[in-house]
Protein backbone atom coordinates (compact mmCIF):
# COMPACT_ATOMS: atom_id res chain seq x y z
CA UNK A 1 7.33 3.66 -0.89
CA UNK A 2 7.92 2.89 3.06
CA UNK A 3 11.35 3.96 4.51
CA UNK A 4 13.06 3.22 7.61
CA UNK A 5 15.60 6.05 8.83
CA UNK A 6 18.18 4.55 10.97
CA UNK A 7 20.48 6.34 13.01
CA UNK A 8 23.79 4.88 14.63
CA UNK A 9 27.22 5.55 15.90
CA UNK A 10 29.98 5.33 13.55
CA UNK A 11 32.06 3.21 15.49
CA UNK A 12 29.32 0.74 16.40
CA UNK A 13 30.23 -2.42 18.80
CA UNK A 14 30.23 -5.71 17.36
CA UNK A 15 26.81 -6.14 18.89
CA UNK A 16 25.36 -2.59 17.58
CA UNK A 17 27.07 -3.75 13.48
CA UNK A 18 25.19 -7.19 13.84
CA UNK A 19 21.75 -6.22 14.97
CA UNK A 20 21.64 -3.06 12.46
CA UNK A 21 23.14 -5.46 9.42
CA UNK A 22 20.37 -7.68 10.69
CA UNK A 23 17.80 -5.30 10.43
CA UNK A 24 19.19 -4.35 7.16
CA UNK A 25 18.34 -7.51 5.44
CA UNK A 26 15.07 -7.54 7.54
CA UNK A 27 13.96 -4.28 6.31
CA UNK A 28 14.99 -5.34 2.50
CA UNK A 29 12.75 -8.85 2.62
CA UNK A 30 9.81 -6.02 4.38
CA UNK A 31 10.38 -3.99 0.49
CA UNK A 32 11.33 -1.14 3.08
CA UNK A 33 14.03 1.41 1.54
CA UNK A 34 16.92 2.47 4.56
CA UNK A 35 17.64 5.61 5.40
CA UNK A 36 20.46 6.37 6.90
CA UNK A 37 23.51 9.37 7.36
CA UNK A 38 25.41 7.01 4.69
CA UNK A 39 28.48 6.93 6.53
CA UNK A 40 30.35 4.06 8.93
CA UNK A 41 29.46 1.82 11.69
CA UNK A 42 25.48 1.20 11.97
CA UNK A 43 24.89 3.33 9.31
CA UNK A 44 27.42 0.88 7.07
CA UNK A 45 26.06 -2.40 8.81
CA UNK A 46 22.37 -1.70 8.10
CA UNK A 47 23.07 -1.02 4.61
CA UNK A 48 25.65 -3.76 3.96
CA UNK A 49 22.15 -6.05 5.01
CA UNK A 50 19.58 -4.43 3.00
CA UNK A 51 22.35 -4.42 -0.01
CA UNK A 52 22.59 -8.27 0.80
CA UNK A 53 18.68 -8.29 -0.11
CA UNK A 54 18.80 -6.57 -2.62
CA UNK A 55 17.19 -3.49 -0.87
CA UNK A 56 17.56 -0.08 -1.34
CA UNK A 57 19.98 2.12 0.51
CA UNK A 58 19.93 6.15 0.62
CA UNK A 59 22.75 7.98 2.60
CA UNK A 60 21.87 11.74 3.44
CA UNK A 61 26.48 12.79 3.37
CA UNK A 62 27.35 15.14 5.29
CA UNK A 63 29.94 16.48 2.10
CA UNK A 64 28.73 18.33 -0.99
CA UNK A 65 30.55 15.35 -2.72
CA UNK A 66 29.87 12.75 -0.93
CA UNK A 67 33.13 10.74 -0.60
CA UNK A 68 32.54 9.45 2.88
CA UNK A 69 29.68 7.04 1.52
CA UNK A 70 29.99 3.62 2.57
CA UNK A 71 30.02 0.92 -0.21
CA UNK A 72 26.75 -0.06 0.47
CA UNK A 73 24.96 2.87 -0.40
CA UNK A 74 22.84 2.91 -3.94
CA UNK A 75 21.46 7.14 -3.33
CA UNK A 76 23.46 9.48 -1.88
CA UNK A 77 22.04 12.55 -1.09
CA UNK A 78 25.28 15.35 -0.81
CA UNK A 79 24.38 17.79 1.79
CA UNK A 80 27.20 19.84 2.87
CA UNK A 81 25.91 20.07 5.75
CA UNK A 82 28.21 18.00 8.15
CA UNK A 83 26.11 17.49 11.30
CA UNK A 84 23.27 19.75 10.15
CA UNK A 85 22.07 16.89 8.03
CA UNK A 86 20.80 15.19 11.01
CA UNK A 87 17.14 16.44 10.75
CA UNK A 88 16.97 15.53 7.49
CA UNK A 89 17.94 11.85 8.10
CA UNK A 90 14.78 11.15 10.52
CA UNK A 91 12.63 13.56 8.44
CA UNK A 92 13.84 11.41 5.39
CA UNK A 93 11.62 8.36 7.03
CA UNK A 94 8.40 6.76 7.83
CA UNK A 95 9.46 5.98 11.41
CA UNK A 96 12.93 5.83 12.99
CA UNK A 97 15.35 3.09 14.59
CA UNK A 98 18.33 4.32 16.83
CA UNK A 99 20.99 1.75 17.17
CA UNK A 100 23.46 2.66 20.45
CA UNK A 101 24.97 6.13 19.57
CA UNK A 102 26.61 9.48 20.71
CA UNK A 103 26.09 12.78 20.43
CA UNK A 104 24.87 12.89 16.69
CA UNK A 105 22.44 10.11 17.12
CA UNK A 106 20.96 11.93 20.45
CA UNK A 107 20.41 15.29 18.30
CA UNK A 108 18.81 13.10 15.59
CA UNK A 109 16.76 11.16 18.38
CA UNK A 110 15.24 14.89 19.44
CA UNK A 111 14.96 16.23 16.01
CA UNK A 112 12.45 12.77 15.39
CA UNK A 113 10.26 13.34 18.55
CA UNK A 114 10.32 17.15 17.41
CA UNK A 115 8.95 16.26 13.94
CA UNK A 116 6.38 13.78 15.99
CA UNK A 117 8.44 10.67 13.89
CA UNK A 118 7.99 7.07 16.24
CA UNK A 119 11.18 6.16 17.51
CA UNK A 120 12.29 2.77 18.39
CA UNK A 121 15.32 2.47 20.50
CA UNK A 122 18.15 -0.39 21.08
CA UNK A 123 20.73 0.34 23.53
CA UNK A 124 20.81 3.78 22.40
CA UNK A 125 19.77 6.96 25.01
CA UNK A 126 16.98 6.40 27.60
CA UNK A 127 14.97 9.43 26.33
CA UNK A 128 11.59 9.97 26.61
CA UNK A 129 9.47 9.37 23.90
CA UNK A 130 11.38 6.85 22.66
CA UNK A 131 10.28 3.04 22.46
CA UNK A 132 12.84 1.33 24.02
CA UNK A 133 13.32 -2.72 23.02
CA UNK A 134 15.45 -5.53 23.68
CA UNK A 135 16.19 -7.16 20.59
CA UNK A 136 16.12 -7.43 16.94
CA UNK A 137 12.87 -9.22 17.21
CA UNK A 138 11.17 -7.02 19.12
CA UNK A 139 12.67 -3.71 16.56
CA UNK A 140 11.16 -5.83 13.60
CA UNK A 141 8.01 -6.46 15.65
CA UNK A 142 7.37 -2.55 16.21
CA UNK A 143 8.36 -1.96 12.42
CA UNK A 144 5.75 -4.14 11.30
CA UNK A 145 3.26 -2.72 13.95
CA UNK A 146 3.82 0.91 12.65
CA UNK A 147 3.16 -0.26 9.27
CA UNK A 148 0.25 -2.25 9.80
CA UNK A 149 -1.67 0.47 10.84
């Protein structure tokens, strides 16, 4: 099964919750489960898309319970791990999309180029490594790229 993890800010901008639900519902139509760190903001829009779908949705929570889950996602995988979870979110996927971001999205964007994952960025850190694009088009475009090979 091909997954997508995709990493975000929890208090995404309007325009960083619109392109991620966007690619949410993309990456559902594509059969292509999200990954995500379950909580708020991009991590919330890009499931709230797939789940619109009818994707699949898997949230690796920071709590051994779990309770900060958005509504949107179907797996949650309880960690107790808080931020330490973050390598296991890009691990978790095929390839990885970063959606703007702080801190915890620019640990999980070194963690994927660590692990050797391919890392497409919008509006997110200008790190090395990274593929950095301009629009939902051109994310979907590199998705589809990746898996066509």
């Amino acid at each position: 099964m091909r997954a997508v993890s995709v990493i975000g800010s929890s208090k995404a901008g309007e325009e960083e919750y619109r392109t991620a639900y966007r690619l949410g519902k993309e990456l559902a139509r594509r059969n292509i489960v999200v990954i995500c760190g379950g909580r708020t903001g991009v991590m919330e829009a890009v499931c709230k898309g797939a789940k619109d779908e009818g994707g699949l949705t898997v949230g690796i929570m920071p709590s051994y319970d779990g309770h900060e889950a958005n509504p949107y996602v179907d797996i949650k995988i309880n960690t107790g791990m808080s931020w330490n979870r973050n390598p296991i979110v890009v691990a978790s996927g095929d390839m990885v999309v970063a959606i703007g971001g702080h801190w915890g999205t620019l640990s999980e964007i070194a963690y994927a180029l660590i692990l050797g994952k391919f890392v497409v960025g919008y509006r997110t850190h200008g790190i090395e490594g990274v593929k950095h694009v301009g629009s939902l088009e051109e994310i979907l475009k590199e998705v589809d790229s990746f898996y066509s090979r």
